[in-house]
Protein backbone atom coordinates (compact mmCIF):
# COMPACT_ATOMS: atom_id res chain seq x y z
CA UNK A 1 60.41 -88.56 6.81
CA UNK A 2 62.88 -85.57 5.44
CA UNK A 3 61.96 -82.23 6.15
CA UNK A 4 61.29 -81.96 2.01
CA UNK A 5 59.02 -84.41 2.30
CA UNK A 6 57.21 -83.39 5.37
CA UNK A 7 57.65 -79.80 3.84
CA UNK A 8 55.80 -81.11 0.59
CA UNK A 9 52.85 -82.62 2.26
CA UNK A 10 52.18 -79.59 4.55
CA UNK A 11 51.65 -77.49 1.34
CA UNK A 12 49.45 -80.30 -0.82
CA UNK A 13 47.68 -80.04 2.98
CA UNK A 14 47.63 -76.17 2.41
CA UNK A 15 46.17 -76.18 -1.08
CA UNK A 16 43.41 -78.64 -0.37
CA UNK A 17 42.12 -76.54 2.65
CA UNK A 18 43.12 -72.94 0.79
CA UNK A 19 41.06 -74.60 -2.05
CA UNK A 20 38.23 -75.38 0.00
CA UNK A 21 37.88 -71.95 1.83
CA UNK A 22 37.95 -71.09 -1.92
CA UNK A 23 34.82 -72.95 -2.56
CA UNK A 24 33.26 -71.77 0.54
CA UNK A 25 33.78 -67.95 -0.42
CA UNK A 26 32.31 -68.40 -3.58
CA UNK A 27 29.07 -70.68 -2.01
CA UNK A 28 28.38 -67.14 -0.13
CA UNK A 29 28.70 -64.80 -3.22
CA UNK A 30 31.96 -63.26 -1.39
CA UNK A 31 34.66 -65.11 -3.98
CA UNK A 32 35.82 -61.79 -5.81
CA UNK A 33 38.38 -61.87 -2.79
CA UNK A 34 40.27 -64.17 -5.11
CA UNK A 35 40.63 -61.86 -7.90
CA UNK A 36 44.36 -61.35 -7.47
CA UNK A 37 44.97 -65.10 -6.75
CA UNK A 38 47.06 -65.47 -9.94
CA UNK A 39 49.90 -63.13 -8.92
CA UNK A 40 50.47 -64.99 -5.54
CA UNK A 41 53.20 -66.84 -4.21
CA UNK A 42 52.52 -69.72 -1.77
CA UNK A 43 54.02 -67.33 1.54
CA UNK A 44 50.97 -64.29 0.13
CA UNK A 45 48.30 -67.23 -0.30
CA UNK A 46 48.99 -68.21 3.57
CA UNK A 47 48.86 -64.96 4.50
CA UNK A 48 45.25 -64.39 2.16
CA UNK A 49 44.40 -67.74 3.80
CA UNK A 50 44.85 -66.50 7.71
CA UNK A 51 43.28 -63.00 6.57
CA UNK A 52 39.92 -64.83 5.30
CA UNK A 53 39.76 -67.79 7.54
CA UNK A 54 38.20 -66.62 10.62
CA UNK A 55 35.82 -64.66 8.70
CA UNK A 56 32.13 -66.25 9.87
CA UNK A 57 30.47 -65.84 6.25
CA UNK A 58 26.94 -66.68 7.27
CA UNK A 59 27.34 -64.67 10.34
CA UNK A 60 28.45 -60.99 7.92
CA UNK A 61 26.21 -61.70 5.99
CA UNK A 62 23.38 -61.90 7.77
CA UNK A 63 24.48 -58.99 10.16
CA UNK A 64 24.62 -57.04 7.00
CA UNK A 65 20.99 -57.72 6.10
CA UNK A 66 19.52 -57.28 9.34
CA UNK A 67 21.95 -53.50 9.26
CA UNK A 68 19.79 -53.01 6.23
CA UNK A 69 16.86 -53.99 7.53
CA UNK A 70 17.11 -51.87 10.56
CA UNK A 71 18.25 -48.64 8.90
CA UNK A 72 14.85 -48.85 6.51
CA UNK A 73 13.10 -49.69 9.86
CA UNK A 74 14.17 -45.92 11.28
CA UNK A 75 11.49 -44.00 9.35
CA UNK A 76 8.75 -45.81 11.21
CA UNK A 77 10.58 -45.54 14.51
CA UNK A 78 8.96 -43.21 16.87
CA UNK A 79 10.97 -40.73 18.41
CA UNK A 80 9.83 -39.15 22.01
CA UNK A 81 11.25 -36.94 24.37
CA UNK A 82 12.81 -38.63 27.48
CA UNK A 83 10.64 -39.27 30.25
CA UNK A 84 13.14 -40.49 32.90
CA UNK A 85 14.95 -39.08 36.25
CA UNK A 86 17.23 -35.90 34.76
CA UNK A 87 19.24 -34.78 37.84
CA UNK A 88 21.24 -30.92 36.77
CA UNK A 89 24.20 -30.74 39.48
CA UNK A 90 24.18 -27.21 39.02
CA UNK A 91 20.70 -26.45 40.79
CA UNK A 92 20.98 -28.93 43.25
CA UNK A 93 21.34 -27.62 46.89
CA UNK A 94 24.94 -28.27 48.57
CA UNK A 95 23.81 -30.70 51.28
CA UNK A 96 22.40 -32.93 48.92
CA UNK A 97 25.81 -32.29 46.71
CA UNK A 98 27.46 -33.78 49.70
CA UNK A 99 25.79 -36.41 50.60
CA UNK A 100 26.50 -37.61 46.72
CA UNK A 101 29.88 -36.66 46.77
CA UNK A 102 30.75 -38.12 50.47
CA UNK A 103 29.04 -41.85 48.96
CA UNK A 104 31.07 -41.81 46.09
CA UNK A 105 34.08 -41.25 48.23
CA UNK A 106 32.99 -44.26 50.53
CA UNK A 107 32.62 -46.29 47.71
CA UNK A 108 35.76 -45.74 46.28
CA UNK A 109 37.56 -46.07 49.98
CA UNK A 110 36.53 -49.71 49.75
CA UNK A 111 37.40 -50.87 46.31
CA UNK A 112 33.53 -51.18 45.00
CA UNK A 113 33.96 -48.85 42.07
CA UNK A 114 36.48 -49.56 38.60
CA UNK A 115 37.23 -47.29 35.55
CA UNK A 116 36.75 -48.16 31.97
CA UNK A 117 38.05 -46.07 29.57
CA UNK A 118 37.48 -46.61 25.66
CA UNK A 119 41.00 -46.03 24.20
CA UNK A 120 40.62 -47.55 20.89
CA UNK A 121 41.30 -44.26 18.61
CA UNK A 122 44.21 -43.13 16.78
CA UNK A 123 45.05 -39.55 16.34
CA UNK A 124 44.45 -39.91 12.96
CA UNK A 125 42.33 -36.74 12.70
CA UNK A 126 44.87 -34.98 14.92
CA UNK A 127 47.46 -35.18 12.44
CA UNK A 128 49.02 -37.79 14.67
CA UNK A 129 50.15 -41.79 14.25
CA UNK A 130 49.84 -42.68 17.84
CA UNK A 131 46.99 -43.73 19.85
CA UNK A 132 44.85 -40.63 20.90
CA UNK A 133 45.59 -40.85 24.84
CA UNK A 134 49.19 -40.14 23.95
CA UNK A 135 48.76 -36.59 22.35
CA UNK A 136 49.56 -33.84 24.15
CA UNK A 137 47.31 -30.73 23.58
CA UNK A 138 50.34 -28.20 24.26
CA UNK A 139 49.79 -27.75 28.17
CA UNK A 140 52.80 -26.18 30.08
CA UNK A 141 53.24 -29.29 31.67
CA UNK A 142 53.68 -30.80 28.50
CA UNK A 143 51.00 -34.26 29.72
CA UNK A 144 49.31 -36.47 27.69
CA UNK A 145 45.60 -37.23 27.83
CA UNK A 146 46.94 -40.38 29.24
CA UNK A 147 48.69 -38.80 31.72
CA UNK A 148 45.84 -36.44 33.19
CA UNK A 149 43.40 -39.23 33.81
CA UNK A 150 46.43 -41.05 35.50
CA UNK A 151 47.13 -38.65 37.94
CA UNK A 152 43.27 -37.81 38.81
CA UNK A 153 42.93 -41.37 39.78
CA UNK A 154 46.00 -41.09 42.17
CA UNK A 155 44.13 -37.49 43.54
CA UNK A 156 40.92 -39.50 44.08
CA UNK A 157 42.70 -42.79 45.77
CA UNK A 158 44.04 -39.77 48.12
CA UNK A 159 41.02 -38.11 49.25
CA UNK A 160 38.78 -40.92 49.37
CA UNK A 161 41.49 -42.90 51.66
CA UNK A 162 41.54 -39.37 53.53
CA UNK A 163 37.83 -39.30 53.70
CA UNK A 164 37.82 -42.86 56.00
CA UNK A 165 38.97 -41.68 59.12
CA UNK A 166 41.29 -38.65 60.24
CA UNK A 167 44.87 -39.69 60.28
CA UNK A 168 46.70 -40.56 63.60
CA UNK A 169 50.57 -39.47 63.87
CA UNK A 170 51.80 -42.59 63.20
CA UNK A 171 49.83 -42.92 59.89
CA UNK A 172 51.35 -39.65 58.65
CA UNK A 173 54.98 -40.22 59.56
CA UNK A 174 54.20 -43.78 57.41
CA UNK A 175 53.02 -41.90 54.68
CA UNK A 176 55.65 -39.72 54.61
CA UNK A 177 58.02 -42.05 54.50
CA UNK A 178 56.44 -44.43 52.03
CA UNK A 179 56.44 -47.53 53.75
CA UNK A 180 53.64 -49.97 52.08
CA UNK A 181 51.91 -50.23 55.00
CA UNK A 182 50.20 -46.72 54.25
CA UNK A 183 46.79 -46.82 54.58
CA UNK A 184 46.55 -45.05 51.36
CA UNK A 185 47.98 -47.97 49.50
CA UNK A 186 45.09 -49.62 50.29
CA UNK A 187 42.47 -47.99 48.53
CA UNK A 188 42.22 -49.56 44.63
CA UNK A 189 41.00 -48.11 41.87
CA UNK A 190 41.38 -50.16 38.60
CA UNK A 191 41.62 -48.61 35.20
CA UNK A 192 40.22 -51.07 32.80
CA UNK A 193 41.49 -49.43 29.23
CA UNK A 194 39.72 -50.56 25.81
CA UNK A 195 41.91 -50.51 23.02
CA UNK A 196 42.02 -51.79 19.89
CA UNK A 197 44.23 -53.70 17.03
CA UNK A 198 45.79 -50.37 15.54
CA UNK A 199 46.45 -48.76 19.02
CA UNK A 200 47.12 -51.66 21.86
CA UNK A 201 50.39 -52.78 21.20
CA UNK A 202 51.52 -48.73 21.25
CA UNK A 203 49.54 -48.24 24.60
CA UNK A 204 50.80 -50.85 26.46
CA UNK A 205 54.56 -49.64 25.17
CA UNK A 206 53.67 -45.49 25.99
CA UNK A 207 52.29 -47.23 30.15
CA UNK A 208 55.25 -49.21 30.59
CA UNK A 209 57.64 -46.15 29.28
CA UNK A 210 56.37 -43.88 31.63
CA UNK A 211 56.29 -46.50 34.73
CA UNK A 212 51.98 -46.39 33.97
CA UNK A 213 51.77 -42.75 35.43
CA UNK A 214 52.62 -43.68 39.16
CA UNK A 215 49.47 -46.30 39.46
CA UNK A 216 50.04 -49.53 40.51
CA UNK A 217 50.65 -52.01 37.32
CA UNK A 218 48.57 -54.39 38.48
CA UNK A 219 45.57 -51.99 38.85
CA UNK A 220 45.59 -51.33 34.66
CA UNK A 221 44.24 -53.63 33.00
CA UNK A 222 44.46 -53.44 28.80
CA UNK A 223 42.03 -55.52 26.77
CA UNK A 224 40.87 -55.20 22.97
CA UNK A 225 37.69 -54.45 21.30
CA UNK A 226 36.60 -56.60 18.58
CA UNK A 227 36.98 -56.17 15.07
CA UNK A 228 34.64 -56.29 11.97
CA UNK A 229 35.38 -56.61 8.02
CA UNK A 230 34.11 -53.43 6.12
CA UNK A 231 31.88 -54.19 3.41
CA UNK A 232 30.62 -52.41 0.42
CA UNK A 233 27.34 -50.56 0.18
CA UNK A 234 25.91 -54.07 -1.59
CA UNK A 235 27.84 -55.83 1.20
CA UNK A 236 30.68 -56.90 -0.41
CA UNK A 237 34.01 -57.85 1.42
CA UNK A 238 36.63 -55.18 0.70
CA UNK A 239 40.40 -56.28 0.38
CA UNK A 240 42.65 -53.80 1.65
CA UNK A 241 45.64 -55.63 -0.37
CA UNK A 242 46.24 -58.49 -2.18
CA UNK A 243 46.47 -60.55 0.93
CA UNK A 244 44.45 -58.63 3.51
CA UNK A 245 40.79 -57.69 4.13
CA UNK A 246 39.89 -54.32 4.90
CA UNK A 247 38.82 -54.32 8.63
CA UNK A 248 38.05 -51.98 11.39
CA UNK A 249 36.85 -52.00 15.23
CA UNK A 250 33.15 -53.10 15.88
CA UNK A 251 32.12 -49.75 17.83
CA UNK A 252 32.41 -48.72 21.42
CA UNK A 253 29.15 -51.30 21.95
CA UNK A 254 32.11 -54.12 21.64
CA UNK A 255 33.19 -53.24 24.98
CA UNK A 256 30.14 -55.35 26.62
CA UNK A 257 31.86 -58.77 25.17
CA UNK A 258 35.54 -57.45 25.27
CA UNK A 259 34.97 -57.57 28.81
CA UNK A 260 33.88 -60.78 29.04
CA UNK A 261 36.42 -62.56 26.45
CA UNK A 262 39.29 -60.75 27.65
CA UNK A 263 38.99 -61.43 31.22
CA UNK A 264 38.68 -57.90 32.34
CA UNK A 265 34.75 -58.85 33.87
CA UNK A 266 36.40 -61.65 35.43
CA UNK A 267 38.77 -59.34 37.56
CA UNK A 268 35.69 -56.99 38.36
CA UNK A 269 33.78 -59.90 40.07
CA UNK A 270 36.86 -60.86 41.52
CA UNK A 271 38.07 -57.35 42.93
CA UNK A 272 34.57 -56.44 44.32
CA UNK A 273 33.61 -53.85 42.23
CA UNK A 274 29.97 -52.94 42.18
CA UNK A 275 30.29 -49.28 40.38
CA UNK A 276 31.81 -48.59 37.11
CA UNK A 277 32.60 -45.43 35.11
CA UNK A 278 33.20 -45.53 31.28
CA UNK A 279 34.29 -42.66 28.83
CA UNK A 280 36.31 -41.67 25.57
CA UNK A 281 39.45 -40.71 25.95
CA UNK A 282 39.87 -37.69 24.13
CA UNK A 283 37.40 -35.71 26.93
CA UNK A 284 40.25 -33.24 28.06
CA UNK A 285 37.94 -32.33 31.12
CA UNK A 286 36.54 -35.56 32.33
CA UNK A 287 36.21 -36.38 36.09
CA UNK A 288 37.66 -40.00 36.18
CA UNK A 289 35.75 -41.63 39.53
CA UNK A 290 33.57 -38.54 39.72
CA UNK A 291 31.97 -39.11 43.35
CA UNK A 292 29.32 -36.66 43.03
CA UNK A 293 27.79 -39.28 40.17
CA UNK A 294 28.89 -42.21 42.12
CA UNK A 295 27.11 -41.65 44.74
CA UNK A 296 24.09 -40.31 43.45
CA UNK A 297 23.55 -43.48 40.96
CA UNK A 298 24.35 -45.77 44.31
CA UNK A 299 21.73 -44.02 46.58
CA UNK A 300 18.80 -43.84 43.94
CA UNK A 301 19.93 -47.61 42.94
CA UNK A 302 19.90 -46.96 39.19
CA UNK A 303 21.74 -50.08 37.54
CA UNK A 304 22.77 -47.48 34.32
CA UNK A 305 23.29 -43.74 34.61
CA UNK A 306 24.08 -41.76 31.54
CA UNK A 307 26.30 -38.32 32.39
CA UNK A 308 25.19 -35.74 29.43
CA UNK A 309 25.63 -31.69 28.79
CA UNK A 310 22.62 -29.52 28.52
CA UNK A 311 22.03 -28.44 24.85
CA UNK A 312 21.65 -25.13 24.27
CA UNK A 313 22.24 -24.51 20.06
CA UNK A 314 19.72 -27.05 18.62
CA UNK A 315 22.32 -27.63 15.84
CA UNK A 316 24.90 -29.12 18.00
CA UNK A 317 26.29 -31.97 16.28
CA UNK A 318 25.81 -34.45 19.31
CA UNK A 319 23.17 -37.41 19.74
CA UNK A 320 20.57 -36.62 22.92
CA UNK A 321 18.70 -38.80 25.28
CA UNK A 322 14.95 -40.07 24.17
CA UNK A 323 12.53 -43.06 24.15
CA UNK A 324 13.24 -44.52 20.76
CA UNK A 325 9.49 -46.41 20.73
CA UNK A 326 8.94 -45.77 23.86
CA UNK A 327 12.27 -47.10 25.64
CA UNK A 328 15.43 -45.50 26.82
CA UNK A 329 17.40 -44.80 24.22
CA UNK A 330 19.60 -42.18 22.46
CA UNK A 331 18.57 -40.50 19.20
CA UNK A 332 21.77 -39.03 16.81
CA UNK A 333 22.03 -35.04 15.62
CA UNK A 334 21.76 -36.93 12.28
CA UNK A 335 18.49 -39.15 13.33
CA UNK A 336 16.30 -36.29 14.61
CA UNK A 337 13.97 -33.95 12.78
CA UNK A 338 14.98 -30.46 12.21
CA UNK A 339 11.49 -29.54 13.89
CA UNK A 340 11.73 -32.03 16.90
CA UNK A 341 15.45 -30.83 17.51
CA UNK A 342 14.46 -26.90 17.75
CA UNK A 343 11.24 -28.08 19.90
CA UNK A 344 11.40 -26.34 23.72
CA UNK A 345 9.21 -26.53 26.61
CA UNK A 346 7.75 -23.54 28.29
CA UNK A 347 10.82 -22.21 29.90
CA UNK A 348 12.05 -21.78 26.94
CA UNK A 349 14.77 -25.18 27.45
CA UNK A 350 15.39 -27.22 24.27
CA UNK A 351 13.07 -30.44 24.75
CA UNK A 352 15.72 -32.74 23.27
CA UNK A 353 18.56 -30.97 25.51
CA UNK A 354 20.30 -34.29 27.43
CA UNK A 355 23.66 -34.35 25.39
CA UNK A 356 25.09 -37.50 24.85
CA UNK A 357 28.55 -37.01 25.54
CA UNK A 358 29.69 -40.63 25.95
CA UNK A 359 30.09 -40.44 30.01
CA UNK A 360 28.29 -43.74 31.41
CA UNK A 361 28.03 -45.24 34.72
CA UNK A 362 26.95 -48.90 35.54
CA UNK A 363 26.62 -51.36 38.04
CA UNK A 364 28.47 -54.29 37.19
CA UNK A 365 25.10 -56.48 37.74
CA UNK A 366 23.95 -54.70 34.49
CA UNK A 367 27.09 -54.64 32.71
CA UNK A 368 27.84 -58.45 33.56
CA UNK A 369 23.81 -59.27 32.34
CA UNK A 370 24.86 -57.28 29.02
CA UNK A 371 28.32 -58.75 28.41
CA UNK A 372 26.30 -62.37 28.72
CA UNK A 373 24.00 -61.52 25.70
CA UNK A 374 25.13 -58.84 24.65
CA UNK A 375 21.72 -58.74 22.00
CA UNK A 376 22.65 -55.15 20.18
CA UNK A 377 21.96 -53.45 16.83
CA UNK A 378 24.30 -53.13 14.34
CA UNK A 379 24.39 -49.38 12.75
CA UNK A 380 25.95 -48.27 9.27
CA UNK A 381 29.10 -45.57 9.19
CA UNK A 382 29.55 -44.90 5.58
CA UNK A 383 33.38 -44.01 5.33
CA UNK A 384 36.34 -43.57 2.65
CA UNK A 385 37.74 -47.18 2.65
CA UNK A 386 40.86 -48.19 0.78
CA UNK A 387 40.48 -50.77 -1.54
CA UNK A 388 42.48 -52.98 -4.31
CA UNK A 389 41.26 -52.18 -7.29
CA UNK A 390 41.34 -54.60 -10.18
CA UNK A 391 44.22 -53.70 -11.55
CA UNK A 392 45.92 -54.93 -7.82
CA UNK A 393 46.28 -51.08 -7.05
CA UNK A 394 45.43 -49.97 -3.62
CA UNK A 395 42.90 -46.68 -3.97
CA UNK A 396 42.28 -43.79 -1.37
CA UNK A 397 38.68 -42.83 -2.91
CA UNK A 398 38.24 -39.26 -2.25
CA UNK A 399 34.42 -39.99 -1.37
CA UNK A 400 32.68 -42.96 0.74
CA UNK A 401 32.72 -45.95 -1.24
CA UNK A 402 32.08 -48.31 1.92
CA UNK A 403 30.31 -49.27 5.05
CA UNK A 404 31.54 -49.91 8.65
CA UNK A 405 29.27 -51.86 10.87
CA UNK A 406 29.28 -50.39 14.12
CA UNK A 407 27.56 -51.15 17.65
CA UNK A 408 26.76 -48.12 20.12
CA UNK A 409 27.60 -48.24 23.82
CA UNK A 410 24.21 -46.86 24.69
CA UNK A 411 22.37 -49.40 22.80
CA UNK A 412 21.60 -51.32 25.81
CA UNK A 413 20.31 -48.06 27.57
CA UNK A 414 16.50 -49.86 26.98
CA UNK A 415 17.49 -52.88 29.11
CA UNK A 416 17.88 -51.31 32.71
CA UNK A 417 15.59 -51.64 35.28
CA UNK A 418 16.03 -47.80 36.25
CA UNK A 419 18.04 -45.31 34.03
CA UNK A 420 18.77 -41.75 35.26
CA UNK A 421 20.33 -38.87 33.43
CA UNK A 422 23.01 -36.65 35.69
CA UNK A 423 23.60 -33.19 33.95
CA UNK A 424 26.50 -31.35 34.28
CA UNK A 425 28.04 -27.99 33.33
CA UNK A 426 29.64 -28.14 29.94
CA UNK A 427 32.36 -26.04 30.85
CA UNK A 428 33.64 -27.92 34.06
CA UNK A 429 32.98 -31.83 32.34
CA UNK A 430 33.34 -31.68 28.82
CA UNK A 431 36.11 -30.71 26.03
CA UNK A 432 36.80 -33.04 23.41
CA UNK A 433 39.84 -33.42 21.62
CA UNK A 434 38.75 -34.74 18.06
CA UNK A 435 40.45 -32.13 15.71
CA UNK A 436 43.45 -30.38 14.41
CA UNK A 437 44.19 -26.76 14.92
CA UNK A 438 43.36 -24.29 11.83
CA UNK A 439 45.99 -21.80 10.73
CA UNK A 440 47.34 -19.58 13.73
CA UNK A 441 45.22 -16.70 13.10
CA UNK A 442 42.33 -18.74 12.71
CA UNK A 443 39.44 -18.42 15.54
CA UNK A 444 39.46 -21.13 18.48
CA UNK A 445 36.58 -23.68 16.88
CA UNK A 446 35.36 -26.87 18.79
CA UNK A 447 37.20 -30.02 19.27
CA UNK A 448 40.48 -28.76 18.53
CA UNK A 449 43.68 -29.33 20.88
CA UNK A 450 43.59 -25.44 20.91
CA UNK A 451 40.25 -25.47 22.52
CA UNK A 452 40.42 -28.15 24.83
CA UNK A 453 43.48 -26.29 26.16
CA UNK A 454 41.69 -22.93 26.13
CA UNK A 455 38.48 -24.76 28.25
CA UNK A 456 41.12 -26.82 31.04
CA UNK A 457 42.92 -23.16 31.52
CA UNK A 458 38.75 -21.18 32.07
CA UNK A 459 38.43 -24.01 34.30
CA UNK A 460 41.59 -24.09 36.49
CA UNK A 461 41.46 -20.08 36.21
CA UNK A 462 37.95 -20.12 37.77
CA UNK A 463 39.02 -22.57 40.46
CA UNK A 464 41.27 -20.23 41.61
CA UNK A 465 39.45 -17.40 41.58
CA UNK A 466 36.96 -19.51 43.32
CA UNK A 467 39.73 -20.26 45.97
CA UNK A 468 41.01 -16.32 46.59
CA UNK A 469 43.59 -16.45 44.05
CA UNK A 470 43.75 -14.12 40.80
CA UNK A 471 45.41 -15.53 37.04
CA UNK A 472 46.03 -12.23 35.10
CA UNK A 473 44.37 -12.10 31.87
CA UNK A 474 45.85 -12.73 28.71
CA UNK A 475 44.22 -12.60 25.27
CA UNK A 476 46.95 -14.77 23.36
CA UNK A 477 45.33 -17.67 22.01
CA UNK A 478 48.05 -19.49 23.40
CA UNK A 479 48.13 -18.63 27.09
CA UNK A 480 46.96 -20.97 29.27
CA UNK A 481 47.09 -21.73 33.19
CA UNK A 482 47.27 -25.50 34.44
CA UNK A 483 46.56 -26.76 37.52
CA UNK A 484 47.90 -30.32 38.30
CA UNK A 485 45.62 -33.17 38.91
CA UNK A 486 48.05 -34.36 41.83
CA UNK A 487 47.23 -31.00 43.68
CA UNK A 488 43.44 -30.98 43.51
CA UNK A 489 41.04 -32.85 41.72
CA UNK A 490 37.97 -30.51 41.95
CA UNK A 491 39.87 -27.22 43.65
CA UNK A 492 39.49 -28.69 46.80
CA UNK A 493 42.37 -27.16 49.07
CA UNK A 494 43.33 -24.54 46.68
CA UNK A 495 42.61 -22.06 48.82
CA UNK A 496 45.52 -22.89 51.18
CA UNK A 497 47.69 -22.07 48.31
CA UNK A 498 46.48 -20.01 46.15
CA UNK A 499 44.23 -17.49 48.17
CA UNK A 500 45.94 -13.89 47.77
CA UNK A 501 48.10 -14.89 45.16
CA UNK A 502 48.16 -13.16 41.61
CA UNK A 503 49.55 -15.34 38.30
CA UNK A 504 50.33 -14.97 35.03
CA UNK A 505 50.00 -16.83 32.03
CA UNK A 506 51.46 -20.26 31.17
CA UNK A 507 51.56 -21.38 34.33
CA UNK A 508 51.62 -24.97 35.79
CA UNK A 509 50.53 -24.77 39.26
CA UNK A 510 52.09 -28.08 41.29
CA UNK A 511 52.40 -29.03 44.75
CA UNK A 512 56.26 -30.09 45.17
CA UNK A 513 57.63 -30.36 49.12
CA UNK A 514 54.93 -28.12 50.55
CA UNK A 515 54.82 -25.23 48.29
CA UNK A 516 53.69 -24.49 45.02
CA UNK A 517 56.11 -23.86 42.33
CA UNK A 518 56.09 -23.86 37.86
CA UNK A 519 57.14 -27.06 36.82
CA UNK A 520 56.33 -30.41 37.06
CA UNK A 521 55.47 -32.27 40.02
């Protein structure tokens, strides 16, 4: 046969099965994704064709009911306050602190604890076109997000091989010198990174540029989180062109069966790993492998631990721990009664304080008995959603005209068999990055690369003063004082450094051959 011929039949093949999916579309009230049919070529129909075709029809649409169904269902749900084990760090005494902190270590010496980071945003809001873990908030080392979670995963490989035994002389002279049989080399600590379809490709490319931040390759590990099709409020499909549906990622609650159909549980079972950590990305101040909450979770055997912030300003735009009818749950700012919000207990501490601050800790027992059936609700996101108009215009509505169906990572909060709450201090933990600065002489607001600069430099300044050492003050908005992960990870063995030492502002304090110098290490 010629290749005209064999050419010819492949499209008669095409239009019988485009014409079919045709049908099928139309059977499930979802055929006004042909409107623009007419003005296609046979090369745009393939492409509508492979846009549509994996679409499960039945499946959206009954998702989309059920979404309905649910978010009607809220106003009979009863909300309670959170009965469960709430541990603050703060007030608990040091020996106890250490006896946490020294498990964690332990744990992390022998390769029973992985990372999983949810790196599936763009920098959209940020005024930025690459993936969020790329930005850099205007430190004086100039590091990504990327870059400071790298390099506090190298700190805490280093003291937790430290914390096995007390080095001989031949073990230092090898780890001076580099030789792979350091001890150090032994201790793993995987980085399991969630991305997603608008921001893998360009994470994968920013790791590989910068030679994956001094980690081993083969200890990061990128996988994808699923995707879903936006719909209409009356749950229409939405084409975001002639030839594509509008789409977007299914939530951070996709993670559970990313894991599993990407492989990435796989290598957990495989590795050993009995402990896992999993946060957002854009927390400028987040302790990646934090032992303290390592080890606490492993000695009271909780199989899900949820790391939140105290509330203090009952308006705080940030969901809080609760039984939702009567099980573990988490209850949004925009879910809770203005009354039950402002509601405190006799010392005066707002009753709904456990911040949710997307900070979670698992066993992988519980996380492998999720990712298996995964069984979780579906919640609505109303959001401005391009869409082809019928005119074959693409439109930027300047108001939501369409849903997102999204699943919650602390959906499945309800399904372990003990759940505990560790709360930490705001201003050590947590500083997102969600924001674009205001005008320069604009004042420092929340969730702005400004202020998650401004709370990394209070935190490295009172580490130092903690340690001996004094940063001069410095109102500029822009000063700020840096400490790098690679020299402590907590301000352990500062003092050595720093202790009668006076600095001003920027500063990037570095360990480089035994003494501490500006610049990068």
């Amino acid at each position: 046969m010629s290749s005209q011929k064999r050419q010819k039949k492949q499209d008669i093949e095409f239009c019988e099965q485009f014409s079919s999916l045709q049908k099928k579309f139309k059977k499930h009230g979802q055929g006004h994704v042909f409107k623009c049919l007419d003005r296609l070529n046979l090369a745009q129909k393939k492409e509508l064709y492979n846009s549509l075709e994996p679409i499960d029809l039945e499946e959206i649409n009954k998702t989309y009911k059920r979404v309905i169904l649910d978010e009607q269902n809220k106003s009979n749900e009863t909300v309670t306050p959170f009965t469960g084990n709430v541990v603050e760090l703060a007030t608990v005494d040091e020996t106890e602190k250490k006896r946490w902190y020294d498990k964690g270590l332990d744990l992390i010496a022998e390769g029973k604890v992985g990372i999983l980071l949810m790196a599936g945003g763009q920098g959209t809001r940020l005024g930025s076109s690459e993936p969020k873990g790329c930005y850099n908030i205007g430190l004086p080392s100039g590091k990504s997000l990327f870059q400071l979670q790298a390099e506090r995963i190298i700190k805490i490989r280093s003291l937790a091989h430290k914390s096995r035994t007390e080095p001989t002389h031949l073990q230092i002279v090898v780890d001076v010198i580099g030789a792979i049989t350091s001890r150090m080399r032994s201790v793993r600590l995987p980085w399991y990174i969630l991305t997603s379809a608008p921001t893998h490709d360009k994470t994968v490319a920013f790791f590989k540029k910068n030679e994956y931040f001094g980690l081993p390759e083969s200890d990061v590990f990128f996988f994808q989180q699923g995707l879903s099709p936006c719909l209409t409020p009356e749950g229409k499909l939405i084409l975001s062109s002639m030839t594509k549906l509008a789409i977007a990622p299914n939530g951070n609650g996709g993670l559970y069966t990313a894991t599993k159909e990407s492989g990435a549980l796989r290598d957990m079972k495989w590795r050993g790993i009995e402990f896992l950590q999993c946060y957002g990305v854009d927390n400028v101040l987040v302790k990646v492998a934090d032992p303290h909450c390592i080890g606490f979770m492993a000695l009271e055997k909780s199989d899900c631990c949820n790391k939140v912030v105290l509330k203090e300003d009952p308006t705080e735009r940030v969901g809080v721990m609760c039984l939702r009818n009567g099980k573990p749950g988490v209850v949004e700012y925009s879910e809770i009664s203005q009354e039950d919000a402002c509601l405190r207990n006799e010392s005066g501490k707002l009753v709904y304080s456990a911040g949710n601050v997307a900070m979670h800790f698992f066993t992988l027992s519980f996380l492998e008995k999720i990712a298996m059936s995964p069984e979780l609700p579906f919640h609505i996101a109303k959001k401005k959603i391009p869409y082809l108009d019928d005119a074959g215009q693409v439109i930027n509505p300047q108001t939501p005209n369409g849903i997102k169906m999204e699943m919650f990572i602390f959906d499945v909060f309800y399904r372990a068999k003990q759940i505990s709450c560790f709360a930490v201090q705001r201003e050590n933990e947590f500083s997102p990055v969600k924001n674009k600065n205001g005008p320069p002489d604009a004042p420092i607001v929340g969730s702005s690369p400004d202020n998650a600069r401004l709370a990394l430099s209070d935190y490295h300044i009172r580490l130092i003063s903690q340690n001996g050492g004094t940063v001069q003050p410095n109102p500029d908005r822009c000063a700020n004082f840096e400490i790098s992960p690679l020299l402590s990870y907590d301000g352990e063995d500062l003092s050595k450094y720093v202790n009668g030492k006076t600095y001003s502002q920027p500063f990037h304090l570095t360990k480089e051959l035994g003494r501490v110098a500006l610049g990068k290490y």
